[in-house]
Protein backbone atom coordinates (compact mmCIF):
# COMPACT_ATOMS: atom_id res chain seq x y z
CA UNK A 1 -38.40 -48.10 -30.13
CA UNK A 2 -35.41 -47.43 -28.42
CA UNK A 3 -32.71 -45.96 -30.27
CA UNK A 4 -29.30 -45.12 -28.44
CA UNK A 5 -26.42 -43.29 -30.30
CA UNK A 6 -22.63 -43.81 -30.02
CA UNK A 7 -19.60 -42.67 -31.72
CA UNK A 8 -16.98 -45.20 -32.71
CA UNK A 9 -13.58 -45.15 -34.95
CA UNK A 10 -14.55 -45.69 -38.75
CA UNK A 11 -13.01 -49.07 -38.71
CA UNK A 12 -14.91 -50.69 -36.03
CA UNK A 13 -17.86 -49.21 -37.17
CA UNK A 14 -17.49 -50.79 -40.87
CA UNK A 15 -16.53 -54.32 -38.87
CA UNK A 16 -19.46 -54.02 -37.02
CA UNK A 17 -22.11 -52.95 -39.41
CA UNK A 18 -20.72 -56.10 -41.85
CA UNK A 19 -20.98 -58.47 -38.85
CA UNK A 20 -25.05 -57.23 -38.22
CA UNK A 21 -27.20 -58.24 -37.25
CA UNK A 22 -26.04 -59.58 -33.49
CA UNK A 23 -28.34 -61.49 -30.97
CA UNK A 24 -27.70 -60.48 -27.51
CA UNK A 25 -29.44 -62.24 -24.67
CA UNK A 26 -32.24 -63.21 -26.51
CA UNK A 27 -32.87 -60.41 -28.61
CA UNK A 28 -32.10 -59.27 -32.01
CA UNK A 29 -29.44 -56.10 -32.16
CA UNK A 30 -29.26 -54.26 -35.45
CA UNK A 31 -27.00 -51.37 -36.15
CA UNK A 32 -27.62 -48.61 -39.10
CA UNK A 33 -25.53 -45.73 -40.19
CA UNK A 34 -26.93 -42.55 -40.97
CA UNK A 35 -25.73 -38.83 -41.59
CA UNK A 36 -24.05 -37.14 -38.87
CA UNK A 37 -26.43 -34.42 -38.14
CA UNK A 38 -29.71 -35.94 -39.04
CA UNK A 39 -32.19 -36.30 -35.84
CA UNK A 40 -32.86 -40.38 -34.73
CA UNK A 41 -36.76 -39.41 -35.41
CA UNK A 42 -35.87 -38.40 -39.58
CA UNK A 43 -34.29 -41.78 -39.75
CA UNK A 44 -36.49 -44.57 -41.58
CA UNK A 45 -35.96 -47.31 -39.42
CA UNK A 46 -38.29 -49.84 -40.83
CA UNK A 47 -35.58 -51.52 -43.16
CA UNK A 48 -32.34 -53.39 -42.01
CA UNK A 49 -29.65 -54.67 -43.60
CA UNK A 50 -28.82 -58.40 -43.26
């Protein structure tokens, strides 16, 4: 799994989390929000939000 972070004003994150999950070129893009400060690998990644 390849997990990539970013850091993005509050508002466009809220817009884009509500607007998940995206399909880009074939392939399905989901976003989550987790704690600032928590690792990628203490994340539980196994449930998305539709």
């Amino acid at each position: 799994m390849e997990v990539e972070s970013m850091t993005v004003a509050v508002e466009i994150m809220n817009k884009a989390l509500e607007d998940n999950p995206w399909s880009i070129m074939g392939h399905c893009f989901n976003m989550k929000k987790w704690p600032a400060n928590t690792p990628a690998k203490e994340v539980d990644f196994r449930y998305i939000q539709f």
